[in-house]
C-alpha atoms as a PDB file:
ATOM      1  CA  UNK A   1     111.458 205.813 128.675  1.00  0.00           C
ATOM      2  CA  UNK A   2     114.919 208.104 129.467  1.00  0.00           C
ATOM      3  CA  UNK A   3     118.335 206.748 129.178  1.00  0.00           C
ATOM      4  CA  UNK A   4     119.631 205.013 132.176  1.00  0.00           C
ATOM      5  CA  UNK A   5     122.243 206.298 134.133  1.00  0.00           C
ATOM      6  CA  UNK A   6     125.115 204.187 135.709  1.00  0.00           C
ATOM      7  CA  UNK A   7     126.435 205.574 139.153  1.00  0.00           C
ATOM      8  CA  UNK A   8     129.773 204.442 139.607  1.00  0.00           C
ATOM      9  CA  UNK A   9     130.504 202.273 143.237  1.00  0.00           C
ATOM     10  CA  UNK A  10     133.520 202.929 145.881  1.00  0.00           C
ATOM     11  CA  UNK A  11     135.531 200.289 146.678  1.00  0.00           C
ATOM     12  CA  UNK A  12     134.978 199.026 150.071  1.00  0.00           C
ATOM     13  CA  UNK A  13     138.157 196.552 151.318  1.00  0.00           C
ATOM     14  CA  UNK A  14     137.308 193.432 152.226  1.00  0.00           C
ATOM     15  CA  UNK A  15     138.796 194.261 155.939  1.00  0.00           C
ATOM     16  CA  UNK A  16     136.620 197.537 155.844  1.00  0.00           C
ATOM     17  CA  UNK A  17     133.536 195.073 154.732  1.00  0.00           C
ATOM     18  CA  UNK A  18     133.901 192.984 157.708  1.00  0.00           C
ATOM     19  CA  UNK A  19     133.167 195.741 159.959  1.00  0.00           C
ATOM     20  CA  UNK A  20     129.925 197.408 157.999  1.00  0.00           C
ATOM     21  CA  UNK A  21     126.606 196.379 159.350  1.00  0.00           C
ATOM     22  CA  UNK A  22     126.137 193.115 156.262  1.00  0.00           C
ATOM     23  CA  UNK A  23     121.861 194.189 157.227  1.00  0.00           C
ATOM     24  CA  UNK A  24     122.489 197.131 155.344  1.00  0.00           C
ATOM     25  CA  UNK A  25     124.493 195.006 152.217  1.00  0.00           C
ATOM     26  CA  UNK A  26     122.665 194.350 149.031  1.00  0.00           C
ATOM     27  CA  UNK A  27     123.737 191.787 146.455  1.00  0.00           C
ATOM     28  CA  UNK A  28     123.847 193.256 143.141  1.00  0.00           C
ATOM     29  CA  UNK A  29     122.378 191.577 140.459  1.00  0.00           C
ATOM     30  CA  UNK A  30     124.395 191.324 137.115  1.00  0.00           C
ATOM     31  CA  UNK A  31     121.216 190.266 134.606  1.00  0.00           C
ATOM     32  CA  UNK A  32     117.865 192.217 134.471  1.00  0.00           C
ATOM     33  CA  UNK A  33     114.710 190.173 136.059  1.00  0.00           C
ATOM     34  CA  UNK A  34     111.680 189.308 134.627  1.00  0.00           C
ATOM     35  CA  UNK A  35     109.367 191.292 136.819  1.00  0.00           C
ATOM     36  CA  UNK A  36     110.558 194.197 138.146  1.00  0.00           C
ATOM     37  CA  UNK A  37     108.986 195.962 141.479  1.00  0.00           C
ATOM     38  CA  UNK A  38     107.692 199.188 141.028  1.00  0.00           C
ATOM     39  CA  UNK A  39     107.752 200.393 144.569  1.00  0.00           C
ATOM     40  CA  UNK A  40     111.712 200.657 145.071  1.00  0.00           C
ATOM     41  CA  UNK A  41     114.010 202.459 143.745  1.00  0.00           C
ATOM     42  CA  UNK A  42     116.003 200.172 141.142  1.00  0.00           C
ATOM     43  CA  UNK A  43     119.645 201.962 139.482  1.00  0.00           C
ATOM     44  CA  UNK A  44     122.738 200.615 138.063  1.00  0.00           C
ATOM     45  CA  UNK A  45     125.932 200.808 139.533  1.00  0.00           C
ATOM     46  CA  UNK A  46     129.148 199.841 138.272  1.00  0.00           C
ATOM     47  CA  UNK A  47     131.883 198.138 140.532  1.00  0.00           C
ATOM     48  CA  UNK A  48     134.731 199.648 140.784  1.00  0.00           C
ATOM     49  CA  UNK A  49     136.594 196.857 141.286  1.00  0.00           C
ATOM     50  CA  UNK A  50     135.820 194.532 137.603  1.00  0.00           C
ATOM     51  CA  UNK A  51     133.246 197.604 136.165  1.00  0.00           C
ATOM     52  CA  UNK A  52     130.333 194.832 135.702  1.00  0.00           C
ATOM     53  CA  UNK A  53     127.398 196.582 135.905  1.00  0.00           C
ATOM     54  CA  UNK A  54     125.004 196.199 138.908  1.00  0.00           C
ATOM     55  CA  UNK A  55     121.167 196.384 139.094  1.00  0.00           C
ATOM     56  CA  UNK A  56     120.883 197.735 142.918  1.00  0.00           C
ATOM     57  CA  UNK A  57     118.199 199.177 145.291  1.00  0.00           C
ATOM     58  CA  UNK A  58     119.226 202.650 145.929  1.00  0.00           C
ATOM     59  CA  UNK A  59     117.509 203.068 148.883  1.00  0.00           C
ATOM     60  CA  UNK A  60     119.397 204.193 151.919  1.00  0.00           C
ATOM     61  CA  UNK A  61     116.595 203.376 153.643  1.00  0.00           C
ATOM     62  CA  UNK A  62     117.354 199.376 152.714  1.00  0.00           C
ATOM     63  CA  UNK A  63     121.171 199.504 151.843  1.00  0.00           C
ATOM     64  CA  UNK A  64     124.347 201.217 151.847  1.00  0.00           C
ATOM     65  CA  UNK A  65     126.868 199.018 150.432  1.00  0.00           C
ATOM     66  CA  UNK A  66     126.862 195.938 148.024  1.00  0.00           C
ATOM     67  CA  UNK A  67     128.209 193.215 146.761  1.00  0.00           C
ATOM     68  CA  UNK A  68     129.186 192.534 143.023  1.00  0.00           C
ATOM     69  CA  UNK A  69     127.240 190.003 141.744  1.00  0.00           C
ATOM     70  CA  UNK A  70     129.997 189.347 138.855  1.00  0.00           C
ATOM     71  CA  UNK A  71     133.217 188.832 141.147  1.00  0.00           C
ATOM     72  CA  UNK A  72     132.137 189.336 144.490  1.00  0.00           C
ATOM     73  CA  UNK A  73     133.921 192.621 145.751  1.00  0.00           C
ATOM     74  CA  UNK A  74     132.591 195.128 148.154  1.00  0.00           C
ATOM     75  CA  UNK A  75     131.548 198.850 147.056  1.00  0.00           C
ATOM     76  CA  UNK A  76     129.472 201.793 147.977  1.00  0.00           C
ATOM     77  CA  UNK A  77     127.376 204.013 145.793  1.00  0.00           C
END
């Protein structure tokens, strides 16, 4: 298994979030899972806003932006 590579996020304001389609928002999640999927594409992202890194769906086909799932700010890959 390859090294994992961490994609730093965007910040996204919180005034700019309100106006982003929130059906296209993912929630990243801060702790690995016990069962991961093996159909979607799964990365880690930082968050440019308190650098905890993300486990994400990079999947533009899913979502575009996300929400930290340390401290809650709004960023883009």
């Amino acid at each position: 298994m390859g090294e994992a590579t961490v994609k730093k996020g965007t910040k996204i304001t919180r005034e700019e979030a309100k106006s982003l389609d929130r059906t296209k928002m993912g929630v990243g999640i801060t702790k690995a899972p016990e069962v991961e999927g093996q159909e979607l594409y799964v990365g880690l992202v930082e968050c440019p806003w308190c650098r905890t890194l993300n486990r994400v769906i990079l999947d533009t086909n899913y979502y575009v932006w996300w929400t930290c799932g340390g401290c809650g700010g709004h960023y883009r890959n």
